[in-house]
Protein backbone atom coordinates (compact mmCIF):
# COMPACT_ATOMS: atom_id res chain seq x y z
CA UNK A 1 -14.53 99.32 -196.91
CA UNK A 2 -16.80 98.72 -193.80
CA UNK A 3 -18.26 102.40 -192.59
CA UNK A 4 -19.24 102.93 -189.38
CA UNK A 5 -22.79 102.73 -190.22
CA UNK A 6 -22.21 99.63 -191.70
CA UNK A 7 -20.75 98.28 -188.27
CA UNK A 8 -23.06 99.83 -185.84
CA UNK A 9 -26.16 98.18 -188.00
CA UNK A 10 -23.97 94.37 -187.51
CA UNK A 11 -23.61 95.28 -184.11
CA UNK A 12 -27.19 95.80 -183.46
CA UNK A 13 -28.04 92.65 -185.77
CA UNK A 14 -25.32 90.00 -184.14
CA UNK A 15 -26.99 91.78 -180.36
CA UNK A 16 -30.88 90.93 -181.98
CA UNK A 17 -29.35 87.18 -182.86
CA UNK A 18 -27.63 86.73 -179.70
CA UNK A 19 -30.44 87.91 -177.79
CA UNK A 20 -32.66 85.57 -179.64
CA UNK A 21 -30.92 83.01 -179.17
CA UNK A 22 -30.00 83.41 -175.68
CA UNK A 23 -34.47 83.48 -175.22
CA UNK A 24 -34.60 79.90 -177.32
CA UNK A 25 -31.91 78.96 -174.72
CA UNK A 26 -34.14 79.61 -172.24
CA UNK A 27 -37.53 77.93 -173.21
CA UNK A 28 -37.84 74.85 -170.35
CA UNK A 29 -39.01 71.72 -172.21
CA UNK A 30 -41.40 69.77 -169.21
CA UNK A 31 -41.57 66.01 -169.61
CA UNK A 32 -45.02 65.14 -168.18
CA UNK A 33 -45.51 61.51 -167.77
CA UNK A 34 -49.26 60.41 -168.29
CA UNK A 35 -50.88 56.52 -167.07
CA UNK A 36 -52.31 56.58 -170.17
CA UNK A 37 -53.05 58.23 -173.55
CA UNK A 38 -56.13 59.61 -172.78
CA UNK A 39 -56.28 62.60 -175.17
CA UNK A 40 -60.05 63.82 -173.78
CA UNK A 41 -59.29 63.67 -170.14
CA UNK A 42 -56.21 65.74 -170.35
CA UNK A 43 -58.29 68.43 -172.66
CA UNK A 44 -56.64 70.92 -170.64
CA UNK A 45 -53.13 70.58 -171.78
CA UNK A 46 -53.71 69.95 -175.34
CA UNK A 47 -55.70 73.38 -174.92
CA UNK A 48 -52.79 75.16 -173.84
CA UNK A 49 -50.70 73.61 -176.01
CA UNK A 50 -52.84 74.36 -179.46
CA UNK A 51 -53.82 77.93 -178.46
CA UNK A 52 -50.14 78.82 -177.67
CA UNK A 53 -50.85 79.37 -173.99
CA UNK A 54 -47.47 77.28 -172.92
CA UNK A 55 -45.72 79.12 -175.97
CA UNK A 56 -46.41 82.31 -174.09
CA UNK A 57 -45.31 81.37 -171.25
CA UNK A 58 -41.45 79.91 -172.63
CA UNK A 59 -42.50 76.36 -171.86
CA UNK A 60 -42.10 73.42 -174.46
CA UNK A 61 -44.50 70.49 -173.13
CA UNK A 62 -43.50 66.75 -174.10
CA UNK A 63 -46.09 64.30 -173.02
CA UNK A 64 -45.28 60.64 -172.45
CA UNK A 65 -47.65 58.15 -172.35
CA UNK A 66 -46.89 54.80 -169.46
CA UNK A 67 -48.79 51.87 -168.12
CA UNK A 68 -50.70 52.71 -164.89
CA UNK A 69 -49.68 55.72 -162.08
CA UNK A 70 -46.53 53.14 -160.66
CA UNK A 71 -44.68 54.21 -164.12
CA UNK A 72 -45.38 57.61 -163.63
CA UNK A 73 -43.89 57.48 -160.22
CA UNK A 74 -40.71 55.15 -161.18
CA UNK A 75 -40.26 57.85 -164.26
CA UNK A 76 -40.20 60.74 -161.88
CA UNK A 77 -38.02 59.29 -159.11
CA UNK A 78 -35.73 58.51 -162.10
CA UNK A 79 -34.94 62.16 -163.23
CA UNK A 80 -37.03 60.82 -166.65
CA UNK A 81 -40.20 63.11 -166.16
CA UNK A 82 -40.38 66.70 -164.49
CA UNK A 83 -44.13 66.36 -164.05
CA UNK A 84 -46.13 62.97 -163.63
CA UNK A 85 -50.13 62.51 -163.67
CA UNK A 86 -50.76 59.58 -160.85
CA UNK A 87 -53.40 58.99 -158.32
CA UNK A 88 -53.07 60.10 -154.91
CA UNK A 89 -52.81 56.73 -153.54
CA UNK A 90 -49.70 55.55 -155.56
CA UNK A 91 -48.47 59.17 -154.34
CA UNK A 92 -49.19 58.54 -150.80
CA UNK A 93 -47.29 55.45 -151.19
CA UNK A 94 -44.39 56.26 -152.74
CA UNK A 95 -43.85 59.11 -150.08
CA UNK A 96 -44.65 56.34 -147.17
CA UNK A 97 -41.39 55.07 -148.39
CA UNK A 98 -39.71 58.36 -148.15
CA UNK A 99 -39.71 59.30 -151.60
CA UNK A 100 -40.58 63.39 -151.74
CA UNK A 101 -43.12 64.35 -153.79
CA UNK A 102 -45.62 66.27 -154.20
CA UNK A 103 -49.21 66.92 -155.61
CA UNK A 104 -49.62 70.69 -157.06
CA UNK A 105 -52.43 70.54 -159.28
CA UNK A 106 -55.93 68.66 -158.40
CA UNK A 107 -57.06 68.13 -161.51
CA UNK A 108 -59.77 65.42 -161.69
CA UNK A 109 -61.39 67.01 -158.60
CA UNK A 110 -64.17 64.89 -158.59
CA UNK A 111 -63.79 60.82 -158.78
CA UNK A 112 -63.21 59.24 -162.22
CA UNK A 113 -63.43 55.78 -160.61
CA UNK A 114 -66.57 53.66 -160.07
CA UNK A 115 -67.25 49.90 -159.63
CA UNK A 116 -69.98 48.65 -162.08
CA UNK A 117 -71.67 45.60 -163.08
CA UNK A 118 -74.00 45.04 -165.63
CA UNK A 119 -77.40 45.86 -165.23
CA UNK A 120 -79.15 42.63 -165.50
CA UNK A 121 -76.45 41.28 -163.15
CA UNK A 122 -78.46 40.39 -159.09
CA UNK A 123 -75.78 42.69 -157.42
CA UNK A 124 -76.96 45.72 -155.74
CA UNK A 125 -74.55 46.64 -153.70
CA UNK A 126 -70.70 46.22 -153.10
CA UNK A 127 -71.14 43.36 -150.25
CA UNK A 128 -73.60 41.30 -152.94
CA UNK A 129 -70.08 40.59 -154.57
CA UNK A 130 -68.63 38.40 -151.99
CA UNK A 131 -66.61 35.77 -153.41
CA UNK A 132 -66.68 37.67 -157.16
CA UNK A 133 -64.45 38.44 -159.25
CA UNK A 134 -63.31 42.10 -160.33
CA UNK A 135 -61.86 43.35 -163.41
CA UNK A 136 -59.21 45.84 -163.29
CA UNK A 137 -57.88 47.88 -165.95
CA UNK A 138 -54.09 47.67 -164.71
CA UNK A 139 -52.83 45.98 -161.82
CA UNK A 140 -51.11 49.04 -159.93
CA UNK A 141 -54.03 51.84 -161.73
CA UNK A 142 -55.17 54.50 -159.12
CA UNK A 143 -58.40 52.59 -159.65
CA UNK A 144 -57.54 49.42 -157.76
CA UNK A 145 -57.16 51.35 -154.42
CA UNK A 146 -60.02 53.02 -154.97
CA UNK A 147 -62.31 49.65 -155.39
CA UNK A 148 -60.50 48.23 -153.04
CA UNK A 149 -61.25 50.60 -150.15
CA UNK A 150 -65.04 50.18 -151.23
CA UNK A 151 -65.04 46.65 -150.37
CA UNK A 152 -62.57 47.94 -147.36
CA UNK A 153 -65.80 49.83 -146.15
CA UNK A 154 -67.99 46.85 -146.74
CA UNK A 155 -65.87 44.52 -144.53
CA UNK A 156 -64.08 42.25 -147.10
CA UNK A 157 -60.61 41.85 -147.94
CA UNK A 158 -59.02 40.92 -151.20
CA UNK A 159 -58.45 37.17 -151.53
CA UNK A 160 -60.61 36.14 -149.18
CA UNK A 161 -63.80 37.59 -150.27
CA UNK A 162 -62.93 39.03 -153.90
CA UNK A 163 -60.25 38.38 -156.50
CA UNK A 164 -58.66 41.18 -158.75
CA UNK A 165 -58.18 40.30 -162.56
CA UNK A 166 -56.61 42.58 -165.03
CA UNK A 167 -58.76 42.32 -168.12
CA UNK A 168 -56.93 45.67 -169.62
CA UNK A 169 -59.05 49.13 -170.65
CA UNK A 170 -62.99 49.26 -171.28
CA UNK A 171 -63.19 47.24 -174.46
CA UNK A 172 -61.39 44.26 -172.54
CA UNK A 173 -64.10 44.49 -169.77
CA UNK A 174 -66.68 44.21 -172.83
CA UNK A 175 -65.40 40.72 -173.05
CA UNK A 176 -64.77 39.90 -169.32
CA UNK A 177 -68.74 40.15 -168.71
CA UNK A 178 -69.94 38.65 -172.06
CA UNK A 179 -67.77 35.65 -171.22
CA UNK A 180 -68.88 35.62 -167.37
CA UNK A 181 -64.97 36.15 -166.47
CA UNK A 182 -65.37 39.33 -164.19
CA UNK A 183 -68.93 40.19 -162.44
CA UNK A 184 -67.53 43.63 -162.03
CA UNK A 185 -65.05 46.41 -162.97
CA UNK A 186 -63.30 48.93 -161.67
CA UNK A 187 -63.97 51.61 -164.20
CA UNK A 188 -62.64 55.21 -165.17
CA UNK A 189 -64.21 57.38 -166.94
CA UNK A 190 -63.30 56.43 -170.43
CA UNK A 191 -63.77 52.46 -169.31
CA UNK A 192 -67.43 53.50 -168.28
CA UNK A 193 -68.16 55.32 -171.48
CA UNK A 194 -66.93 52.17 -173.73
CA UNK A 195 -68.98 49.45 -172.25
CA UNK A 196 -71.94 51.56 -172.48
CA UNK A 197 -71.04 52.78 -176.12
CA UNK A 198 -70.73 49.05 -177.01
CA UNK A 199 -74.32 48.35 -175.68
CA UNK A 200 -73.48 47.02 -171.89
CA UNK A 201 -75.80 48.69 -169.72
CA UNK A 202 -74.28 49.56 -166.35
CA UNK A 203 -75.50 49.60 -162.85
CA UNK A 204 -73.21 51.83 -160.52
CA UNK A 205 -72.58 50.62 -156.67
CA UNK A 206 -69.95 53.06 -155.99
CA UNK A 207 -71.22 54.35 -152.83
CA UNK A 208 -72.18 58.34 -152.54
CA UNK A 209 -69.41 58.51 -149.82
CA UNK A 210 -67.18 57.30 -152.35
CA UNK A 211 -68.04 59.86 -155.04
CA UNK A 212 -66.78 62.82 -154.17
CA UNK A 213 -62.91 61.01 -154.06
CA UNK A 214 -60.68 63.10 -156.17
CA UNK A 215 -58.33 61.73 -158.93
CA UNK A 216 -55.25 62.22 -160.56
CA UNK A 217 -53.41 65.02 -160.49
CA UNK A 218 -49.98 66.72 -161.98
CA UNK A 219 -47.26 66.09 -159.10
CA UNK A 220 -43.66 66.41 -159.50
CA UNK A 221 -40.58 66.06 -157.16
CA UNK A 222 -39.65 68.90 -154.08
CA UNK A 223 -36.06 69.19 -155.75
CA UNK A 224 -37.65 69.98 -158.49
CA UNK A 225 -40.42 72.30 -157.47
CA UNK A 226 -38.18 74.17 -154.89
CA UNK A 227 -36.03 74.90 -158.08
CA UNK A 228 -38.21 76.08 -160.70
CA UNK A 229 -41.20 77.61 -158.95
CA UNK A 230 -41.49 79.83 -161.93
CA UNK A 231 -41.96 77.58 -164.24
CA UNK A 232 -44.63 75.68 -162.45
CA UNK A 233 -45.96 79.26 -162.40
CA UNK A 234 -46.40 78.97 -165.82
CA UNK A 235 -47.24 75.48 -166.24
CA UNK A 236 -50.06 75.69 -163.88
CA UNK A 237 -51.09 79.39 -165.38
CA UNK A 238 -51.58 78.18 -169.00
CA UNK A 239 -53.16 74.96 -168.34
CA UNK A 240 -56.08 77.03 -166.42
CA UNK A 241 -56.08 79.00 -169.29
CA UNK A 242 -56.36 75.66 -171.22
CA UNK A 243 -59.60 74.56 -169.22
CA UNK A 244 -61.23 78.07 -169.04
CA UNK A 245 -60.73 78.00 -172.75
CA UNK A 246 -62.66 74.12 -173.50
CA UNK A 247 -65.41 74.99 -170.97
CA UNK A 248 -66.63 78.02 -173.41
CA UNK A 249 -69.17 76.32 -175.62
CA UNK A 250 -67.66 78.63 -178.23
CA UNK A 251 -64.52 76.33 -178.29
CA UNK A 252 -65.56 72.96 -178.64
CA UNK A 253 -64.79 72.60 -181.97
CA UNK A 254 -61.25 73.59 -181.46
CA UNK A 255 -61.17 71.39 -178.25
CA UNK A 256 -61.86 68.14 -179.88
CA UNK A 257 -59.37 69.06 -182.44
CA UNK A 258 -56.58 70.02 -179.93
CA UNK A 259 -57.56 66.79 -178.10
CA UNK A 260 -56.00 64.64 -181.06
CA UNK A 261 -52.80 65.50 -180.01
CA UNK A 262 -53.15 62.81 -177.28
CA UNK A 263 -55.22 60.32 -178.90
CA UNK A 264 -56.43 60.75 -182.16
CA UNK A 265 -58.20 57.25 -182.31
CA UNK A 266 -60.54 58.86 -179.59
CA UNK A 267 -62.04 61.07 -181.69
CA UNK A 268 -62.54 59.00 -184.14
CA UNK A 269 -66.76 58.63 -183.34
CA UNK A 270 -67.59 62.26 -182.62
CA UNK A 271 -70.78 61.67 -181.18
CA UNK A 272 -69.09 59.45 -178.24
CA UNK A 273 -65.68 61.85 -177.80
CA UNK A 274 -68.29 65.16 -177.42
CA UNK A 275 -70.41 62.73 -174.63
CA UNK A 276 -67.43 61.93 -173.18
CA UNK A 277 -65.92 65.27 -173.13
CA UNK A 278 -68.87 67.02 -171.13
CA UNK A 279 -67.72 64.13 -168.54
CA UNK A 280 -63.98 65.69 -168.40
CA UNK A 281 -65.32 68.68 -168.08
CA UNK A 282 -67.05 67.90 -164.95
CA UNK A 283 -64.07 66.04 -163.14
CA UNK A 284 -62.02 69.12 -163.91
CA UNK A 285 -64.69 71.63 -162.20
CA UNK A 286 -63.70 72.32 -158.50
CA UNK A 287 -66.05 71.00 -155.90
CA UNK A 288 -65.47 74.93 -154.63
CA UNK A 289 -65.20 77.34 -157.44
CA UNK A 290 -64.53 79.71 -155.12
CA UNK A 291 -61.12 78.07 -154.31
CA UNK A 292 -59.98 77.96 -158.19
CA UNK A 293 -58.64 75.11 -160.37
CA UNK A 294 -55.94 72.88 -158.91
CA UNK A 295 -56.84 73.60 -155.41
CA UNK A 296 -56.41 70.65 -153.01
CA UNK A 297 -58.47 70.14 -150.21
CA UNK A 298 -56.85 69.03 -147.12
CA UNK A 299 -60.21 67.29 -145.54
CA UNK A 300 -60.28 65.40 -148.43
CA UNK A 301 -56.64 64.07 -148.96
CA UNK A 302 -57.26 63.08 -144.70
CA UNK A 303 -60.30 61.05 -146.32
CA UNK A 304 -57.58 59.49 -149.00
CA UNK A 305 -55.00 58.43 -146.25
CA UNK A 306 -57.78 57.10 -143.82
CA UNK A 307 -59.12 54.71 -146.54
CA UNK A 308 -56.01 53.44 -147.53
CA UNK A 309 -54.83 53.03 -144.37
CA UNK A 310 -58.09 51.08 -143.64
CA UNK A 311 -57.86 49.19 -146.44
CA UNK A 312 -54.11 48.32 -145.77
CA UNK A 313 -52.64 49.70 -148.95
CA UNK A 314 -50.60 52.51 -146.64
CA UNK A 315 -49.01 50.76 -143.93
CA UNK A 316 -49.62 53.95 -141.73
CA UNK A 317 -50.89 57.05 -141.48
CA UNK A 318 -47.76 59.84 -142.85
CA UNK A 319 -46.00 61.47 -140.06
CA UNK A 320 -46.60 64.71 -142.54
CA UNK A 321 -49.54 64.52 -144.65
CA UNK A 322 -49.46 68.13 -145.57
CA UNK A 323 -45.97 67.86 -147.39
CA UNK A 324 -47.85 65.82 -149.76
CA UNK A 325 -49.61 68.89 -151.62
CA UNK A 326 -49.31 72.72 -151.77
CA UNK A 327 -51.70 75.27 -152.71
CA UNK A 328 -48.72 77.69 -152.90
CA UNK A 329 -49.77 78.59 -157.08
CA UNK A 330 -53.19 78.30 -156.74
CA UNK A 331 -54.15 82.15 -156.26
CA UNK A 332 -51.32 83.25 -159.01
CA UNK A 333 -52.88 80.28 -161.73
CA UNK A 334 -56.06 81.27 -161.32
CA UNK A 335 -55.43 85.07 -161.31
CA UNK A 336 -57.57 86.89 -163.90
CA UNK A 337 -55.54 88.57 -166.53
């Protein structure tokens, strides 16, 4: 015989399952696609994600791992990615042919590009390598405008006064110079770091007006982020919370273990992954604190368009630059709590 306390308490407990259920119902998985598998650089997420900051705020993260910031693009236009992590020149030029997106977190705020040669190489500067050729990691990477506007600056244009190769990541480029194939590189951060780790001794002639560039950054589509503002809410809330939380010399431990989520062969040498982490750490850092993480400067993305306009990778200036970013979370992600 089933009382009526008996009921009432089956009641409650079917209400407690449905409710619970109805919550996991509600957790938003976010497909972020990445242009590479760069555990360190992205120290941020895997933060958030080990320390149950994206937990908290009902968000599942899936990270997927392409070939160069043109994938990342292609996988967002095709509904196969929520978020992407490109450059802002593949960005600029996927919207100069009318596709809508937008860049909502500036995340490597400082540029994570440079053009080196090797130290006992007669090249000082980015004109001494006039008739050269340059090794590139990928053929569409974020880092191929960026060179390539350098030598924009200096007056030369590709083919007639430098060739692009892609050699592939840092450990290829190792090769390219000790076989004489490249004379430079186009290196990110982690490409710089390898070729000195395996002994090659560097010279920089990125020019200072080039340094201050910023790099990749999360972006996703305006269907998207007109429809789930909350969510990027969250998103952008816990991954501050993720960098806030690897900057405290307290966590670094628990940083380099979160980080093996991306790549666990990174952190294979210790010594190199903590060198190279105190690097990520100062990409991530806003040129103006004051402003908070993720905040996008409009000077500078005028500096972006101008050089690749310049350098002929945009065909033309964009009728409307300034639907190419927001700053809309900014002062909610970086709220204190």
């Amino acid at each position: 015989m089933i009382t009526r306390r008996t009921l009432m308490a089956f009641t409650a407990s079917a209400a407690m399952f449905l409710s619970g259920h109805a919550m996991s119902q509600e957790k938003k998985e976010l497909v972020i696609a990445y242009p590479s598998s760069m555990g360190l650089g992205y120290f941020a997420l895997y933060n958030a994600i080990g320390e149950g900051y994206f937990e908290e705020e009902n968000i599942t993260i899936r990270p997927e791992s392409l070939n160069g910031s043109a994938q990342v693009i292609q996988a967002l236009l095709a509904g196969q990615a929520q978020l992407g992590h490109p450059g802002p020149g593949p960005l600029l030029n996927a919207r100069g042919r009318g596709e809508d997106l937008v860049y909502i977190y500036n995340y490597f705020a400082r540029s994570q590009f440079n053009l080196v040669t090797t130290e006992d190489s007669p090249f000082q500067t980015p004109a001494d390598l006039k008739g050269k050729v340059i090794g590139v990691g990928t053929s569409d990477g974020a880092e191929v405008a960026f060179v390539r506007s350098i030598f924009d600056a200096a007056g030369m244009k590709e083919g007639s006064d430098y060739t692009f190769i892609t050699v592939g990541e840092g450990g290829m480029a190792v090769a390219g110079f000790a076989n004489k194939s490249i004379d430079a590189y186009a290196a990110d951060t982690a490409g710089t770091a390898t070729l000195r780790l395996r002994g090659v001794k560097l010279r920089n002639l990125t020019p200072p007006d080039f340094k201050a560039y910023f790099g990749n950054g999360y972006v996703t589509t305006r269907a998207f982020l007109d429809d789930n503002k909350d969510i990027l809410e969250g998103f952008g809330r816990a991954l501050v919370r993720g960098v806030k939380f690897g900057i405290d010399p307290a966590n670094r431990e628990a940083t380099l273990q979160h980080a093996q989520m991306g790549n666990p062969q990174q952190l294979e040498d210790k010594e190199f992954a903590s060198a190279l982490l105190d690097i990520y750490f100062d990409l991530t850092t806003p040129l103006d604190p004051m402003k908070g993480y993720g905040y996008q400067n409009p000077v500078a993305w005028q500096q972006w368009q101008s050089t690749l306009v310049a350098a002929g990778d945009l065909k033309q200036p964009l009728d409307n630059l300034e639907q190419a970013y927001t700053n809309e979370f900014i002062e909610k992600w970086n709220a204190p709590r």
